[in-house]
Every structure is written in C-alpha cells, then in structure tokens.
Protein backbone atom coordinates (compact mmCIF):
# COMPACT_ATOMS: atom_id res chain seq x y z
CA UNK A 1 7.24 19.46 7.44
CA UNK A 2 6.45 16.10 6.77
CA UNK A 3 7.37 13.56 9.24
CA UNK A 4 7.26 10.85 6.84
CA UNK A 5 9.10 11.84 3.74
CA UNK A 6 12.92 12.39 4.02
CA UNK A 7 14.91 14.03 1.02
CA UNK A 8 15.92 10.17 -1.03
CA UNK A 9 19.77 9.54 -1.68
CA UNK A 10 19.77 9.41 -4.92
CA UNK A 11 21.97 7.44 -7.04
CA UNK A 12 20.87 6.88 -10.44
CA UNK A 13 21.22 3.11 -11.45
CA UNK A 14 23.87 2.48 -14.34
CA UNK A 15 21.68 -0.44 -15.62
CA UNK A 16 18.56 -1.75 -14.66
CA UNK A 17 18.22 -4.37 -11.96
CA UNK A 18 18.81 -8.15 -13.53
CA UNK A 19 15.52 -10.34 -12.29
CA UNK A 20 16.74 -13.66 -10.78
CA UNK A 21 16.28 -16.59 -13.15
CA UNK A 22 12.90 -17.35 -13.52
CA UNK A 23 11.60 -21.09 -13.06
CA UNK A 24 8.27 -22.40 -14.40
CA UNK A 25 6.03 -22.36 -11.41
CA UNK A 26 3.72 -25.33 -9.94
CA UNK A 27 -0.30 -25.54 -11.08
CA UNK A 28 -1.16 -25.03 -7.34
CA UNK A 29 -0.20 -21.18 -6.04
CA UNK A 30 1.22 -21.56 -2.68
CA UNK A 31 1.33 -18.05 -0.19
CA UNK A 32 -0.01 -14.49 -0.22
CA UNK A 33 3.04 -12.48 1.01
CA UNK A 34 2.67 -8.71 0.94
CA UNK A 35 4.85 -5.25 1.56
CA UNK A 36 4.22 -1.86 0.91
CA UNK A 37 6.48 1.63 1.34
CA UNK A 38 10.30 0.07 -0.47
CA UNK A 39 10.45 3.68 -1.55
CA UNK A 40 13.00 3.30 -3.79
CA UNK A 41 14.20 6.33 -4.82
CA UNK A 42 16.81 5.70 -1.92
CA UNK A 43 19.95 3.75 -2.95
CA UNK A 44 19.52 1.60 0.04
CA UNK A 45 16.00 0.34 -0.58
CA UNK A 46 16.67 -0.15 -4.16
CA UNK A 47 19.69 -2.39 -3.24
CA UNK A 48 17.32 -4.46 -1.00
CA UNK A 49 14.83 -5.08 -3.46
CA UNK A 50 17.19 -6.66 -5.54
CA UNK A 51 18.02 -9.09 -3.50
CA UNK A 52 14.35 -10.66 -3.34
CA UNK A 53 14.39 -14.27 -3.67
CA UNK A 54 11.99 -15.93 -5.87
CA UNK A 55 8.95 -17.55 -4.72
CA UNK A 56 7.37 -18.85 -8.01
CA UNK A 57 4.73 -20.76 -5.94
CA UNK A 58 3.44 -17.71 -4.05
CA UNK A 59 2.08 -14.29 -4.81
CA UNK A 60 2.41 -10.95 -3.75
CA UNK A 61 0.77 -7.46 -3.14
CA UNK A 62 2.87 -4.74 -3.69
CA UNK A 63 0.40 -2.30 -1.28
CA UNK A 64 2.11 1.35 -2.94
CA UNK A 65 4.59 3.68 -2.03
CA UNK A 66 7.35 1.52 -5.16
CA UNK A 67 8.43 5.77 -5.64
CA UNK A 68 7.35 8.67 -6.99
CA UNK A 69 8.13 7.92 -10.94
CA UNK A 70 7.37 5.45 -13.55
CA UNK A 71 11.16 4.38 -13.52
CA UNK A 72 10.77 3.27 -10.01
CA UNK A 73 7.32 1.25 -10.58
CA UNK A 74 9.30 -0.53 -13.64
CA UNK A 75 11.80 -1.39 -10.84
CA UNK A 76 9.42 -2.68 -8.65
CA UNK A 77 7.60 -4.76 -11.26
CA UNK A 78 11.02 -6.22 -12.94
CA UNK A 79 11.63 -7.87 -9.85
CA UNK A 80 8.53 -9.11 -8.13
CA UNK A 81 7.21 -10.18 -11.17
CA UNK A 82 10.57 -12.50 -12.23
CA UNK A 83 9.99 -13.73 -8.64
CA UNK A 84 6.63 -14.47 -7.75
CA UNK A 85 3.98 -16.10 -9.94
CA UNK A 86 1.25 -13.60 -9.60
CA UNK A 87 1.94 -9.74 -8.23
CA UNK A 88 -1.00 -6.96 -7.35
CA UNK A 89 -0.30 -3.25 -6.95
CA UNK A 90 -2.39 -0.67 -5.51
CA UNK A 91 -1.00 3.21 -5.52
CA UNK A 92 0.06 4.67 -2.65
CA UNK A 93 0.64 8.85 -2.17
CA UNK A 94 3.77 8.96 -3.64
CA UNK A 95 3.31 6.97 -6.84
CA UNK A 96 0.88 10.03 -7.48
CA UNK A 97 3.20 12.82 -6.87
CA UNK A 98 3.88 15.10 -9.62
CA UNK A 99 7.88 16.20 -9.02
CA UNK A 100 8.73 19.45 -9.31
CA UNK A 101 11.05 18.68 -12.32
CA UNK A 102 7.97 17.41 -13.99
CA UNK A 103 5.67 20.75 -13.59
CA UNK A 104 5.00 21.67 -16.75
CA UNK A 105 4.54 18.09 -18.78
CA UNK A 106 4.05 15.56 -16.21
CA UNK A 107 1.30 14.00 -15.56
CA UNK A 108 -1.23 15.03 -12.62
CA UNK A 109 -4.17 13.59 -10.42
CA UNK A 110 -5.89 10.99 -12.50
CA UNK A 111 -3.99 10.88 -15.35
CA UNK A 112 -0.48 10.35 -13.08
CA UNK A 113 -2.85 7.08 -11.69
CA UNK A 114 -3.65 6.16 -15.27
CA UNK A 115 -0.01 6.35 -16.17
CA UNK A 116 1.09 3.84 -13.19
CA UNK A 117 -2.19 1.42 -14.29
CA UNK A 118 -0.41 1.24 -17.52
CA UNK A 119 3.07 0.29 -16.73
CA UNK A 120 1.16 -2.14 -13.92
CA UNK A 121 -0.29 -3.29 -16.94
CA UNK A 122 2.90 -3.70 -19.11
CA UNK A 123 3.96 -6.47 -16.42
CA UNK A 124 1.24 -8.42 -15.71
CA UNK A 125 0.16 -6.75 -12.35
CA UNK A 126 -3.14 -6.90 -11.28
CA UNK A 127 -4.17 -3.38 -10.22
CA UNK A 128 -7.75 -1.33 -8.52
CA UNK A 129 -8.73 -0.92 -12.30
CA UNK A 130 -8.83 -4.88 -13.22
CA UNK A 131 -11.11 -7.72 -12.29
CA UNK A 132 -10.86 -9.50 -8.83
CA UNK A 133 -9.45 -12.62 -9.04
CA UNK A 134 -10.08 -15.74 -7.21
CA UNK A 135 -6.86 -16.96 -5.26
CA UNK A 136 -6.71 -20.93 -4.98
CA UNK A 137 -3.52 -21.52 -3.23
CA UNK A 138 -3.14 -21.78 0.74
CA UNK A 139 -5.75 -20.02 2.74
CA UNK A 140 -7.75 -19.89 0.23
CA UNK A 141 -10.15 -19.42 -1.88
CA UNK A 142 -10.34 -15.99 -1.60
CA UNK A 143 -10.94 -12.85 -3.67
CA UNK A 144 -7.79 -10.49 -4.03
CA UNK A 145 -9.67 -6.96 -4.08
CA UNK A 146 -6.88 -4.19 -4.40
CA UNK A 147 -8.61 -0.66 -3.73
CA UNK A 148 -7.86 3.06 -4.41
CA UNK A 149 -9.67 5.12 -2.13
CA UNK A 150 -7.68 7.91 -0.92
CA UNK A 151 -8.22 10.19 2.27
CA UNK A 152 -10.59 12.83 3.32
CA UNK A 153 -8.46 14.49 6.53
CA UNK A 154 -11.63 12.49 8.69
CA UNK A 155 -9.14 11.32 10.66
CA UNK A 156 -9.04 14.23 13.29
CA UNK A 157 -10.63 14.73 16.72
CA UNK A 158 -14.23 15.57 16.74
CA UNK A 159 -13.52 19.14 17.77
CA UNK A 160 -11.26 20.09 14.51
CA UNK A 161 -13.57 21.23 12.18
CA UNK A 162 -13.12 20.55 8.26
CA UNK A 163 -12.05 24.06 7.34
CA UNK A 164 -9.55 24.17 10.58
CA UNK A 165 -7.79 20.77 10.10
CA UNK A 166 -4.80 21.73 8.13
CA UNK A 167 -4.21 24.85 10.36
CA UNK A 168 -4.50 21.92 13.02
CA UNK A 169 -1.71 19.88 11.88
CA UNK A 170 -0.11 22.75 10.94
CA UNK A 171 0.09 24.29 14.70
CA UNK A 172 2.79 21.23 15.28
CA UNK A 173 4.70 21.91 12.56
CA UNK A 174 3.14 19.13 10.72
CA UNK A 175 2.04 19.00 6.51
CA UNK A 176 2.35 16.58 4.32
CA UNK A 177 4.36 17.00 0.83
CA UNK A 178 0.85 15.91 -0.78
CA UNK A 179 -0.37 19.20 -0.54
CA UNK A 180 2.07 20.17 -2.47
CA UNK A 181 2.65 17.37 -4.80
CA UNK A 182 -0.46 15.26 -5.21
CA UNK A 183 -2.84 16.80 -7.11
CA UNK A 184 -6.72 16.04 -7.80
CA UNK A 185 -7.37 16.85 -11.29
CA UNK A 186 -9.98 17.05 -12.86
CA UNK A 187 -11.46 16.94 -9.34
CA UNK A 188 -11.81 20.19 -7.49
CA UNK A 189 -10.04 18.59 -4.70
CA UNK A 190 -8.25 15.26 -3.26
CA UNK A 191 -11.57 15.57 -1.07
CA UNK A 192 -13.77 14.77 -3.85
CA UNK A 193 -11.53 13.00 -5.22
CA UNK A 194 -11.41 10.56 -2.41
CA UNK A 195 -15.21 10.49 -2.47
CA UNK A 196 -15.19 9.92 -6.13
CA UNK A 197 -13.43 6.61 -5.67
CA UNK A 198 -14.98 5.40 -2.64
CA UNK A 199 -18.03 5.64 -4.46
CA UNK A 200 -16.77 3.75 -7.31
CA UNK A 201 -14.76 0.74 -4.73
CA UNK A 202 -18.47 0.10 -2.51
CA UNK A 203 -19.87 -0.51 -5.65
CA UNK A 204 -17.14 -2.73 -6.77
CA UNK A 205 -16.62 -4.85 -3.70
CA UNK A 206 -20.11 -4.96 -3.08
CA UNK A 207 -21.05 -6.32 -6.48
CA UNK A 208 -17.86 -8.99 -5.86
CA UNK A 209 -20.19 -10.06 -2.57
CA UNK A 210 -23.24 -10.74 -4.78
CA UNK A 211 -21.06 -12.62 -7.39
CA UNK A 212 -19.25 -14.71 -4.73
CA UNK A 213 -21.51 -14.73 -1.45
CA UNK A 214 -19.46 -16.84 0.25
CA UNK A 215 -16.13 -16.24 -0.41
CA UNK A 216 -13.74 -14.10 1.77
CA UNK A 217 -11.80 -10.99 0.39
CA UNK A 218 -8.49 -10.14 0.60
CA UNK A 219 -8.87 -6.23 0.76
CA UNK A 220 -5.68 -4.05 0.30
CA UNK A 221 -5.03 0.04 -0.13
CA UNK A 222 -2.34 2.17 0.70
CA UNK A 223 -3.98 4.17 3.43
CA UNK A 224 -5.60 2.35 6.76
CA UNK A 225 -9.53 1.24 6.45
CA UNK A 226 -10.07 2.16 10.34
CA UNK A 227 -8.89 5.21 12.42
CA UNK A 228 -8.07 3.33 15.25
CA UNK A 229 -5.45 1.66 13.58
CA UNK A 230 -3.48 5.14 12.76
CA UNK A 231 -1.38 5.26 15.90
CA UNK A 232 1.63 7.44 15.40
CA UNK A 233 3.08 8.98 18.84
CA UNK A 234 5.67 11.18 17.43
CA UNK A 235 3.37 12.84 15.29
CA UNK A 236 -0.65 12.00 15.35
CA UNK A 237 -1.43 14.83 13.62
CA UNK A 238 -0.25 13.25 10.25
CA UNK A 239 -3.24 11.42 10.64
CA UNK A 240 -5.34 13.62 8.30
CA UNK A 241 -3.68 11.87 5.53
CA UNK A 242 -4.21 8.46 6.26
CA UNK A 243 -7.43 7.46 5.51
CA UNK A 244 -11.09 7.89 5.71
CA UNK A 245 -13.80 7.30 8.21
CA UNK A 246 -16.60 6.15 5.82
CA UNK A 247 -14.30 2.94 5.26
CA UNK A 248 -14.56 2.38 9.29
CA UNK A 249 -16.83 -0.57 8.35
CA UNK A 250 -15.86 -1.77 5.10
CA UNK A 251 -14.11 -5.18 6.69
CA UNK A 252 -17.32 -6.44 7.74
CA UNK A 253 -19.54 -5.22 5.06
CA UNK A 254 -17.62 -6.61 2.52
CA UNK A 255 -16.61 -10.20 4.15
CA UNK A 256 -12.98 -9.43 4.60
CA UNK A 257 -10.62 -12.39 5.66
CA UNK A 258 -7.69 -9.75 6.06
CA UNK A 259 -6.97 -5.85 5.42
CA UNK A 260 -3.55 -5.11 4.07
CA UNK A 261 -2.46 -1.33 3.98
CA UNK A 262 0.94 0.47 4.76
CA UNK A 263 1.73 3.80 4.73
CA UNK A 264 2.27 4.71 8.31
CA UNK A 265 5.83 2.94 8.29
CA UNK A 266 4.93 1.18 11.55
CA UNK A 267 4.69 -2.34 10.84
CA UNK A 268 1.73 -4.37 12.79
CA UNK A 269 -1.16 -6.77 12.74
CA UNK A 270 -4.34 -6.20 14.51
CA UNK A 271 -7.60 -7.94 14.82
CA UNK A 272 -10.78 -6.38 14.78
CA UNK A 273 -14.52 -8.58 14.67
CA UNK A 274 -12.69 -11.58 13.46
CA UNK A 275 -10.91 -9.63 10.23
CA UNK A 276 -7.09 -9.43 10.42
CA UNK A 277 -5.50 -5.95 9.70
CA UNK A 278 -1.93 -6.28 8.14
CA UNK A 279 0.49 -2.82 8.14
CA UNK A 280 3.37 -3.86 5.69
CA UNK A 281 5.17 -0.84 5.16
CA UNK A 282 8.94 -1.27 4.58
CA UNK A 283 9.87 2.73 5.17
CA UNK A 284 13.00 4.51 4.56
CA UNK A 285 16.55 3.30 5.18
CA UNK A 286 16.67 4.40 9.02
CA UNK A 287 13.64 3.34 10.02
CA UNK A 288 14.26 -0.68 8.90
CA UNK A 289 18.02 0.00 9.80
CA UNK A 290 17.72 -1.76 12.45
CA UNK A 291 16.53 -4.97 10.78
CA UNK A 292 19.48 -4.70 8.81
CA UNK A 293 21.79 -4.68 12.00
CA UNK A 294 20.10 -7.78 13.14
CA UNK A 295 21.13 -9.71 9.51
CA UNK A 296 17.70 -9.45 8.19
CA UNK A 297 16.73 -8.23 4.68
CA UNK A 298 13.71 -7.26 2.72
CA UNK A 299 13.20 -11.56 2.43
CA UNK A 300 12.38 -11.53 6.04
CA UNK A 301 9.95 -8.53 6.07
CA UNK A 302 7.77 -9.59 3.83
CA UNK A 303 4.44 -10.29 5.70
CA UNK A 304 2.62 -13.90 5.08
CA UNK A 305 -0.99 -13.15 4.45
CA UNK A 306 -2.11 -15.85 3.52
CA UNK A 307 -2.44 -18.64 4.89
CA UNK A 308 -0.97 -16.43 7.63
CA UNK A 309 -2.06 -16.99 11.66
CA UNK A 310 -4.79 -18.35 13.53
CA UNK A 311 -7.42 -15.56 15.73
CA UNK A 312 -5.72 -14.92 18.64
CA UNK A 313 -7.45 -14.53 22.00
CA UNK A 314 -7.57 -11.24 22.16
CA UNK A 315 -7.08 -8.25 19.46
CA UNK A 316 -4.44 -6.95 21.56
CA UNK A 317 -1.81 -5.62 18.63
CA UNK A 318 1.07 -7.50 17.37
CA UNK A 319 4.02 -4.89 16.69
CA UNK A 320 6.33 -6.33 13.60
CA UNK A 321 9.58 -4.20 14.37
CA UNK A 322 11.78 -7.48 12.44
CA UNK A 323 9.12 -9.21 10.72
C-alpha cells in the first residue's frame, strides 16, 4: 500500500468555484507565500481552497500535488490566480497520474506533463518549462526557478541495491500508487526519466547563475533536494519516491536563498549551509484536521517564503504542525 494516498471523497462540484473579486494590484509585489499537496480531489480540501483570501500584492508557488486531473489544476489556478498577482506551479506525482478511467485515451508520462504545462499556461502560471523570472518585491531580488526533476529510488540505505529496492519497501508492506499510475513514456523508465530532466534543470539553473551571478534563487520541486530531509517514522521506506541523491548539492551550487518542496505531508523548515529548506505540503483532510480544530484554515498554512525568517543559530528543524 501506499501510506500516502488515501481513496479521495469525492463529490463532484455542481459549478465551478467563484474567484473572489479581483482588485488591481500595487507596482511593487509584496511576499512569496507557498503550499504544495491541497489534493483536491477530496471535498474537504476543495472547500478550503475556496476560501483563500486574496493577496494581490504577493505571489505564490503552488509546489504540485493540485490532483490527479486537469479539472483539478483549473481549480487550483481559478483561485490562486484571482488572488495573488503572480502564481508558479511545478508538478508533483499525482498531477502525472494516468487514472484508471483514463487507460485507453488519457494522456501518459510526458505528454500527461505537457497537458498540465498547458492549462498552467491558459492562466498565466509560470511553470519548469518557462523563463525564470526576477522577483522584486520583499526579500528580494531573487530568481523564482520552479524545477521538475523527479526521483530515482536513491533514497535507500547503502546496502539495498538498485534491483532489490522495491522488494525492500515492499517487505513492509510499502509501494507507492506511482508504480502503478505514473508512467515514463517515451522513456524506458521513471529512472531515466528522472535523469532525463535533471540533466535538462543543471543546465537550466546553471545557465540562470551565469546570467545573474549574483542573484539568489528561489528553487522549488515537488520532491525533497536532500535525503536528509525525508524523515518519515511511520513509514521510511516510502522514501524511494521522494527524491534523488544527485540533487544533494544543488542548494549550494546553484546559489539558493531557499528550497521549497512538499510531498512528504510533514510540514517543516530546515537550514542547511546557510540555504533555508521549506516543506509546504497541505495533505489530506485528516492529516491538517487538526488545524482545522484549532480555527485555522488553508489562510494560515500558507508558508511565507519570502521575505520569510532570519538564520537561526542552529539548523536544528522547525516542525510547522499549524503553520
């Protein structure tokens, strides 16, 4: 099974959600906010989402995981874009998926990527395929680099071989629906397809470095740059599919202010060489429930990232469990 995908509640939408009135926004951007994972194929997420409240100053990354079809995306887009003056999207694992219901015409591997690009695209929303561009507001300037980079089950102990790491997880009962959903075409595999866009990403971020030497990046992706960031007691085996080692370095190389990723649905910031590491994941209904319970809403878990805190003293983590 999959310890991080739960069957969605689904009920269908009679209309589409209404975007708040939309007010012409200052010259000057203000914030970077960011959140990842509103999975919103579940009635209860999709309810939150609609009760975002506009920002027009600020902007916002939208780190993947909006749900597993186009309808969902559209969602996602109708709202943050009515709300905030400038909205990035990378994918996430489940905006690839290919649904059973969809077997025989949907679309698969690249092409399912190309198809969310394009609805990105339809709104405005700056995605891994477009330019970087140069945010001016607070905490800035900085470069807004969204990346797609995949995973290449790395993340395992040094003893697990390549060939044994699936029959690894799968010893504890773990396996994630990708294997089963996400599929690589025209690659041979989600491996090379991983090291097909990693390939493509150094080159992109490292030509941003020559064009901007001294500017900072803001670097986001679904999946964790660093392994030692992947901390999931319940079940640590799911960390085959979160990320890749040959990223382990990537926030230095490539001049990173801060690293935003979600996907592990355990919200934290870290600190590592001076580079901040944001996890913005929202999750599924029970696992922010208790947010709720407290008289907080998807407003309050958005994550400031920029102009966002000051080093601290130590890169001791920072767990987010409300905010």
């Amino acid at each position: 099974m999959d310890p991080l995908v739960a069957t969605a509640i689904e009920a269908p939408d009679s209309h589409p959600p209404t975007p708040p009135p939309a007010a012409s926004p200052p010259d000057q951007p203000g914030q970077l906010w960011a959140i990842s994972d509103i999975h919103l194929s579940y009635k209860t997420n999709r309810e939150a989402w609609e009760k975002l409240l506009p920002k027009q100053n600020d902007g916002l990354i939208l780190c993947g995981d909006m749900g597993e079809s186009t309808e969902h995306l559209r969602a996602a887009f109708t709202t943050a874009t009515a709300c905030f003056r400038q909205v990035f999207w990378c994918p996430g694992n489940h905006e690839l998926y290919t649904m059973p219901s969809q077997k025989e015409q949907g679309a698969r591997g690249e092409d399912k990527y190309q198809e969310c690009v394009r609805v990105a695209r339809e709104f405005g929303v700056l995605t891994p395929e477009d330019d970087y561009v140069l945010w001016e507001g607070e905490g800035g300037p900085c470069l807004i680099a969204p990346i797609f980079v995949l995973y290449d089950y790395s993340f395992r102990p040094s003893h697990v071989r390549l060939e044994d790491a699936l029959d690894w997880a799968r010893e504890e009962n773990i396996e994630a629906t990708d294997e089963h959903l996400l599929h690589p075409d025209p690659h041979e595999s989600r491996i090379a397809w991983c090291h097909a866009r990693l390939r493509h990403t150094h080159d992109k971020l490292a030509a941003a470095n020559a064009a901007y030497p001294d500017t900072k990046l803001v670097i986001f992706g679904h999946w964790p740059l660093r392994e030692d960031l992947v901390k999931l007691p319940l079940v640590p085996r799911f960390s085959l599919w979160c990320g890749t080692k040959e990223t382990e370095d990537w926030h230095q190389k490539f001049n990173a202010k801060v690293v935003v990723s979600g996907h592990l649905h355990i919200r934290r910031t870290d600190w590592r060489n001076g580079t901040r590491f944001e996890e913005v994941s929202l999750g599924y209904p029970r696992q922010w429930q208790h947010c709720l319970d407290h008289g907080l809403d998807v407003n309050d878990l958005l994550r400031e990232i920029l102009p966002g805190p000051s080093a601290p003293m130590s890169e001791a983590t920072q767990w987010r469990r409300y905010a």
